[in-house]
C-alpha atoms as a PDB file:
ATOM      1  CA  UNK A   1      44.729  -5.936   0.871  1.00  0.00           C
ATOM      2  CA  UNK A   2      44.323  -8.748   3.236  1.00  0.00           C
ATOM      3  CA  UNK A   3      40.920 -10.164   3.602  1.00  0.00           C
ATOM      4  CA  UNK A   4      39.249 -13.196   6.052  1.00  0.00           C
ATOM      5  CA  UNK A   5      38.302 -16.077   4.427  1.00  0.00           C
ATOM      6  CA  UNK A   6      35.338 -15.792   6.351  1.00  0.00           C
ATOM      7  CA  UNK A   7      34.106 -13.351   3.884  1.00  0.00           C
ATOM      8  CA  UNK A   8      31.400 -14.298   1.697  1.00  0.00           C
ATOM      9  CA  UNK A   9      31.051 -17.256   3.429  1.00  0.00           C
ATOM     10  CA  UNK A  10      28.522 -16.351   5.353  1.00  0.00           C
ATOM     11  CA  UNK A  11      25.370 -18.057   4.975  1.00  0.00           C
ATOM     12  CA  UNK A  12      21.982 -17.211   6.620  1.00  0.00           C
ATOM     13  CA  UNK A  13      20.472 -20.091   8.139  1.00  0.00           C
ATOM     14  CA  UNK A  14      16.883 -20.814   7.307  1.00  0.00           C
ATOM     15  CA  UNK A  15      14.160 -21.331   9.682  1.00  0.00           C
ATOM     16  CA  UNK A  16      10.988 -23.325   9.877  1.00  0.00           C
ATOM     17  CA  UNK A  17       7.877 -21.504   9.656  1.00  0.00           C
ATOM     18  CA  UNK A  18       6.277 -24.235  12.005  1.00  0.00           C
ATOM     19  CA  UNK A  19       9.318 -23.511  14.774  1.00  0.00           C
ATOM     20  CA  UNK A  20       8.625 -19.729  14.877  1.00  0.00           C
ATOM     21  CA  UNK A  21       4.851 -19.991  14.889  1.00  0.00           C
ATOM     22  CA  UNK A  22       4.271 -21.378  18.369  1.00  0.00           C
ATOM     23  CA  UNK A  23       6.245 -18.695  19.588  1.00  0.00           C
ATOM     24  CA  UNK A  24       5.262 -15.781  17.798  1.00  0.00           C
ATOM     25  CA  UNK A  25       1.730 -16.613  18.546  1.00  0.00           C
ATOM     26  CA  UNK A  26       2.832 -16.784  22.664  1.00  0.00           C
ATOM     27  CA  UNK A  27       5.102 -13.702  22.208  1.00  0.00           C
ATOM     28  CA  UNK A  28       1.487 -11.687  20.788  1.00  0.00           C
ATOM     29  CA  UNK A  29      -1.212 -13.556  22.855  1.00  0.00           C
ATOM     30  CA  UNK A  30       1.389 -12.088  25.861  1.00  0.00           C
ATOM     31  CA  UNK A  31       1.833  -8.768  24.314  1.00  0.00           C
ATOM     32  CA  UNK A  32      -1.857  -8.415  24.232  1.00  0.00           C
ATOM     33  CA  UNK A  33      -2.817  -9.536  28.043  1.00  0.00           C
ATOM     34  CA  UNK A  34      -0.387  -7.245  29.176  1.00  0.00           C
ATOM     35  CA  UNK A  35      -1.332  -4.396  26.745  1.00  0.00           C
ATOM     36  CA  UNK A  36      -4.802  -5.322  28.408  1.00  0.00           C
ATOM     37  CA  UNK A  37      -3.831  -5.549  32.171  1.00  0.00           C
ATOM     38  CA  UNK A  38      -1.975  -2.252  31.720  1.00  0.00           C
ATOM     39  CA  UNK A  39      -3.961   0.321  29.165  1.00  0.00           C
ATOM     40  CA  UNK A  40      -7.650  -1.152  29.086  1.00  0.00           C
ATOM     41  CA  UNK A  41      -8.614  -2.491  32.858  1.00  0.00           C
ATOM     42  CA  UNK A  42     -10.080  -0.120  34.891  1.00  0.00           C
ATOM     43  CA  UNK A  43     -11.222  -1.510  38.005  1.00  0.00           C
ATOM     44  CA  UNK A  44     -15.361  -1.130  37.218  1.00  0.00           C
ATOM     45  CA  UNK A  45     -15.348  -2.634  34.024  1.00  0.00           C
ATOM     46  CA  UNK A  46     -12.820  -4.958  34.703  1.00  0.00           C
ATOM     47  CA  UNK A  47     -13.391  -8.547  32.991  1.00  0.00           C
ATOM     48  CA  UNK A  48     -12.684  -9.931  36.437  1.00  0.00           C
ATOM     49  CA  UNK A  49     -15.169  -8.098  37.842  1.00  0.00           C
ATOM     50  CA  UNK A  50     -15.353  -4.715  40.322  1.00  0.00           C
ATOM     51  CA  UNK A  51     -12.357  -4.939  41.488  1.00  0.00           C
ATOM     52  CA  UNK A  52      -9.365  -2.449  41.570  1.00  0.00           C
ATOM     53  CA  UNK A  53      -6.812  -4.944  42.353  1.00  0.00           C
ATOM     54  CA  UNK A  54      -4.730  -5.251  38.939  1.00  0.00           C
ATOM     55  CA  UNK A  55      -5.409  -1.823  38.318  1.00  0.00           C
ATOM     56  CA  UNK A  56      -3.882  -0.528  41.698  1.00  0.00           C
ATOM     57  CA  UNK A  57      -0.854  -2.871  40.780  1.00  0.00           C
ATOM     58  CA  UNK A  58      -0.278  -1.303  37.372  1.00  0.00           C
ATOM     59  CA  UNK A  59      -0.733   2.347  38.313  1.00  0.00           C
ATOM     60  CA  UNK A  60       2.208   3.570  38.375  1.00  0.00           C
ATOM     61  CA  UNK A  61       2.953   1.863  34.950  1.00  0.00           C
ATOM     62  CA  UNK A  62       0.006   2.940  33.576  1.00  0.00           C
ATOM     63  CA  UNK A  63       1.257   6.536  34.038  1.00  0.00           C
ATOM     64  CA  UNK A  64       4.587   6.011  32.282  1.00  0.00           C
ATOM     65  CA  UNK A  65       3.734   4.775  29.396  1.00  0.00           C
ATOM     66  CA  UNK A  66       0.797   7.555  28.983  1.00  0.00           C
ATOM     67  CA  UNK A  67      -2.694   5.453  29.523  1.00  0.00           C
ATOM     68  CA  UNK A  68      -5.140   7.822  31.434  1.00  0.00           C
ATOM     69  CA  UNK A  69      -7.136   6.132  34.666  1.00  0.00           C
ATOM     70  CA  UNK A  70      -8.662   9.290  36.346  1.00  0.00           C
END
């Protein structure tokens, strides 16, 4: 049986905690304004105040992925 001498070889390589923060912090703080701008605003109690602006521009989504608005 032949086998690659690539086999076993294989090493994984490790990563810095401190490289993978900054981004895994961005990657939830992101996750969370659109989770916000998508399931939670609602036009009248809107952080941004009464308007239906971001909610008219997610509606559609909104609907997909199963959030009820009216």
């Amino acid at each position: 049986m032949m086998t690659s001498p690539a086999i076993g070889q294989v090493r994984p390589v490790p990563v810095a905690v401190s490289e993978v923060l900054p981004w895994l912090i961005g990657a939830l703080v992101f996750g969370l304004a659109l989770y916000y701008f998508v399931g939670i605003d609602e036009g009248a109690t809107s952080v941004f105040g009464n308007t239906m602006v971001v909610h008219e521009l997610v509606h559609d989504a909104r609907h997909f992925l199963g959030f009820p608005c009216h």
